[in-house]
Protein backbone atom coordinates (compact mmCIF):
# COMPACT_ATOMS: atom_id res chain seq x y z
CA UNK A 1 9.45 -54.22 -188.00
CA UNK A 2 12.16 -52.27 -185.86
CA UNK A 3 11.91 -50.86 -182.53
CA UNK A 4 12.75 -47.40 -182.19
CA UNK A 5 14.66 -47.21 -179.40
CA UNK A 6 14.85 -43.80 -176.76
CA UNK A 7 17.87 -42.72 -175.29
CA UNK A 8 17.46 -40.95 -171.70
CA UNK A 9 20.02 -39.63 -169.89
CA UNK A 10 20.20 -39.27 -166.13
CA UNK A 11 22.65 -36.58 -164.77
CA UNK A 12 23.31 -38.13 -161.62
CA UNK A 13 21.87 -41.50 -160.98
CA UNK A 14 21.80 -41.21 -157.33
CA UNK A 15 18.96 -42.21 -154.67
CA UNK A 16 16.52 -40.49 -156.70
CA UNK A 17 18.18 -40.44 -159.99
CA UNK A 18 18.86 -44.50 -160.55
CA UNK A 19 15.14 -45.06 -159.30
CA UNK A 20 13.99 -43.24 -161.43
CA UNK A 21 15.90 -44.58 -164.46
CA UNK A 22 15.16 -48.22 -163.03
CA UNK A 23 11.24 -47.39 -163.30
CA UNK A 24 12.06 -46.17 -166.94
CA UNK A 25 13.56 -49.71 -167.78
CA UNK A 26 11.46 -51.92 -165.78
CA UNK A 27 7.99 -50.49 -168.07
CA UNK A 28 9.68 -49.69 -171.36
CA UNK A 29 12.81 -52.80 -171.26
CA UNK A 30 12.35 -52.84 -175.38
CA UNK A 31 11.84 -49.58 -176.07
CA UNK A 32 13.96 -47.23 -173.54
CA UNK A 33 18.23 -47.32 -172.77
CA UNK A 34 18.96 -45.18 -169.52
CA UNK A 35 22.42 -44.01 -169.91
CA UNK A 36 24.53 -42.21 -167.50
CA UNK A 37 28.29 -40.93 -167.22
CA UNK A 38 29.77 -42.10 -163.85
CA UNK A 39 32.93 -40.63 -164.34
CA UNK A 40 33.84 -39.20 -160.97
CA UNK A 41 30.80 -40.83 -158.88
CA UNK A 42 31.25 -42.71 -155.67
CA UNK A 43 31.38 -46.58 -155.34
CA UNK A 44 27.92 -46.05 -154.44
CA UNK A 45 26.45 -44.19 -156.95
CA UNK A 46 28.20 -46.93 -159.58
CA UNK A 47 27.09 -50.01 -157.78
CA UNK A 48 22.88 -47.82 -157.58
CA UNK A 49 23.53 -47.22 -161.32
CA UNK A 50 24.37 -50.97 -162.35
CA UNK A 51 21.92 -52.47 -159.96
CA UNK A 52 19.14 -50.40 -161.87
CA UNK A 53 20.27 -51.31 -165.21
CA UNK A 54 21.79 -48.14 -166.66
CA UNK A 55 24.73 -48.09 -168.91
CA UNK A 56 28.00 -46.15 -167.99
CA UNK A 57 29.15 -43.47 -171.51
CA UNK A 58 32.27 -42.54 -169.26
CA UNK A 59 32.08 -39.15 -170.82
CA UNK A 60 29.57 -36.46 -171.30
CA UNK A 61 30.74 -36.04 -174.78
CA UNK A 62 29.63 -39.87 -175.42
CA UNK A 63 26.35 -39.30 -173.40
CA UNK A 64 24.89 -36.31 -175.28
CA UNK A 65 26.33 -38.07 -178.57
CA UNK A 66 24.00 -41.34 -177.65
CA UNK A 67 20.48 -39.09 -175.47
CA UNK A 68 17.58 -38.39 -177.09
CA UNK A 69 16.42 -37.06 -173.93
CA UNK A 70 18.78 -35.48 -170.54
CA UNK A 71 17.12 -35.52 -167.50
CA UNK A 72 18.93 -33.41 -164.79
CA UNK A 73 18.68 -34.61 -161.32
CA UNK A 74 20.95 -33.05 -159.32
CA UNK A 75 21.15 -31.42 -155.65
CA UNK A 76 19.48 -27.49 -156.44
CA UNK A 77 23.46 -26.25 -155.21
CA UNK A 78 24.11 -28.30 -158.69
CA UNK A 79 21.68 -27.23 -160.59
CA UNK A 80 23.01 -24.43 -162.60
CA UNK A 81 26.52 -25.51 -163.05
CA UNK A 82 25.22 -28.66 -164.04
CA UNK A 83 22.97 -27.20 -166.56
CA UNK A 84 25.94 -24.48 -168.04
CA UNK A 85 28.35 -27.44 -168.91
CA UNK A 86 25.87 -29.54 -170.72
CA UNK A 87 24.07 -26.39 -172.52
CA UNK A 88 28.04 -25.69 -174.00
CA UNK A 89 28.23 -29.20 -175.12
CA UNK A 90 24.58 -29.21 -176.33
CA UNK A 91 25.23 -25.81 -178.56
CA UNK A 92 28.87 -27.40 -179.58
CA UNK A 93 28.04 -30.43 -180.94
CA UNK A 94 24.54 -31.18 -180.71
CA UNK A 95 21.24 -29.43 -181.09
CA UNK A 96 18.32 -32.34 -180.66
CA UNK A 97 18.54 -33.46 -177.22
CA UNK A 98 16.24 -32.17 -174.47
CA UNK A 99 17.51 -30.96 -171.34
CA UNK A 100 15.13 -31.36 -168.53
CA UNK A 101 16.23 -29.69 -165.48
CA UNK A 102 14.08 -31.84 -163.01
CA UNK A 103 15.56 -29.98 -159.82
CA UNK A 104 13.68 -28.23 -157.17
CA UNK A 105 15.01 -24.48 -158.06
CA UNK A 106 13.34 -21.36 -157.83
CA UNK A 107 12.25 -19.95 -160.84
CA UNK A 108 14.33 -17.22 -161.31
CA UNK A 109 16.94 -19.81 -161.33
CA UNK A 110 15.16 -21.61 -163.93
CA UNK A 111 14.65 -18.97 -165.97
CA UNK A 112 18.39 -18.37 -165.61
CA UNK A 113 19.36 -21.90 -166.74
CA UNK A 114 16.34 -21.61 -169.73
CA UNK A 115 18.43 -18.99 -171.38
CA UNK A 116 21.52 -21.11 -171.80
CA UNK A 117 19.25 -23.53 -173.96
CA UNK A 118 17.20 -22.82 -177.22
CA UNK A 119 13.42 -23.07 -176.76
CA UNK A 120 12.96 -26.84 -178.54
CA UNK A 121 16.06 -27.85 -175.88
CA UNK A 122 14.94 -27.12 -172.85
CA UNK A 123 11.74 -28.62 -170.43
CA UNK A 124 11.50 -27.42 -166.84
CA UNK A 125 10.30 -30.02 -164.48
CA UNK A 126 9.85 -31.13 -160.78
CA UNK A 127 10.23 -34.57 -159.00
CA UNK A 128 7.68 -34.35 -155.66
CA UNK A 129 8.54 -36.26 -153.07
CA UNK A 130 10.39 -39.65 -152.26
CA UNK A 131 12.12 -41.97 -154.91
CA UNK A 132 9.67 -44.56 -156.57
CA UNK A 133 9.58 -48.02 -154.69
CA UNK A 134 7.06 -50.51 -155.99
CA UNK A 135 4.03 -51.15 -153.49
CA UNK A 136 5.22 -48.10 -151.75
CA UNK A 137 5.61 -44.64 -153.08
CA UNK A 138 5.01 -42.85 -156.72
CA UNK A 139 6.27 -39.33 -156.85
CA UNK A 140 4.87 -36.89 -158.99
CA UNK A 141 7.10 -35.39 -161.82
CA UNK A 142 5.71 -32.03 -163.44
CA UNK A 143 6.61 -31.24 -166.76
CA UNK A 144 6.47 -27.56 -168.57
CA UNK A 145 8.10 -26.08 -172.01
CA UNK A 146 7.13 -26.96 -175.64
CA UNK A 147 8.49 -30.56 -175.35
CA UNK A 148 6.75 -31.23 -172.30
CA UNK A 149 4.46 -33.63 -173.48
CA UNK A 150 7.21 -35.17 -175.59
CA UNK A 151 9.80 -36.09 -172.60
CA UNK A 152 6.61 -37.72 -171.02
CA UNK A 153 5.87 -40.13 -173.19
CA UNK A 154 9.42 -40.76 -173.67
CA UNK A 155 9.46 -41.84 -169.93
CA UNK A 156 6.94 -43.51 -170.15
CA UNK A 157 3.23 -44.50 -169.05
CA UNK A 158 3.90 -46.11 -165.44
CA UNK A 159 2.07 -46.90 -162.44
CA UNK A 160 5.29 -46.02 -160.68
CA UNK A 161 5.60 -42.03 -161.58
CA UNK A 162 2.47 -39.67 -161.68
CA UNK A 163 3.73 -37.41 -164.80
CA UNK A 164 1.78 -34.26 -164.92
CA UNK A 165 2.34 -31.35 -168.46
């Protein structure tokens, strides 16, 4: 029998971003890859990114060639430019991926950053409060769009993150 394997992508595996992605790993180690491109990241960011497990594409070309499944999690300032250089890539070269734009935006700037992305690419979502820590915190991630419930079980059911569609 073979294990289908899911590709998620973090865009940027910082304090938030490589906790996330290490949660991800640490429930589904069989069944999930957490890929990231650290081209241009700090020493910091790297050594986060390693230390939780996730693999280095070194471009985005490689990372949207290898995710199933892009999970944005960037400072809001990021947000949108962030968004408009993966949404050319996306419509260049590959249509399957979902982009989740998990930043804390207002709306009108997500509806902005919806456009740039066909309907079955794009999944608005939310990350409340503090990075996950085990015996301490759980954030809540909220999930919306017609993939919704799709990118949630593709992160998996955790103890760690209270996903709401």
């Amino acid at each position: 029998m073979t294990t289908i394997v899911t590709t998620i992508a973090i865009i940027s595996p910082g304090d938030m971003g490589h906790a996330i992605g290490r949660v991800i790993l640490s429930n589904n180690p069989h069944t999930k890859r957490v890929i990231t491109n650290l081209n241009g990241r700090s020493q910091r960011t790297k050594a986060l990114s390693y230390s939780a497990g996730i693999i280095d594409t070194e471009s985005d070309e490689e990372l949207l060639r290898r995710a199933d499944i892009i999970l944005s999690i960037v400072s809001p300032s990021e947000a949108a430019a962030v968004a408009h250089r993966f949404s050319r890539h996306m419509s260049l070269n590959r249509d399957n991926a979902i982009y989740v734009d998990m930043n804390a935006i207002a709306p009108q700037t997500t509806c902005s950053i919806a456009s740039n992305f066909s309907e079955d690419c794009f999944v608005d979502g939310s990350i409340v409060g503090l990075p996950p820590r085990v015996n301490e915190y759980s954030p809540t991630i909220y999930l919306s769009g017609k993939h919704a419930q799709k990118v949630a079980h593709a992160i998996g059911d955790t103890s760690m993150l209270d996903i709401r569609v």
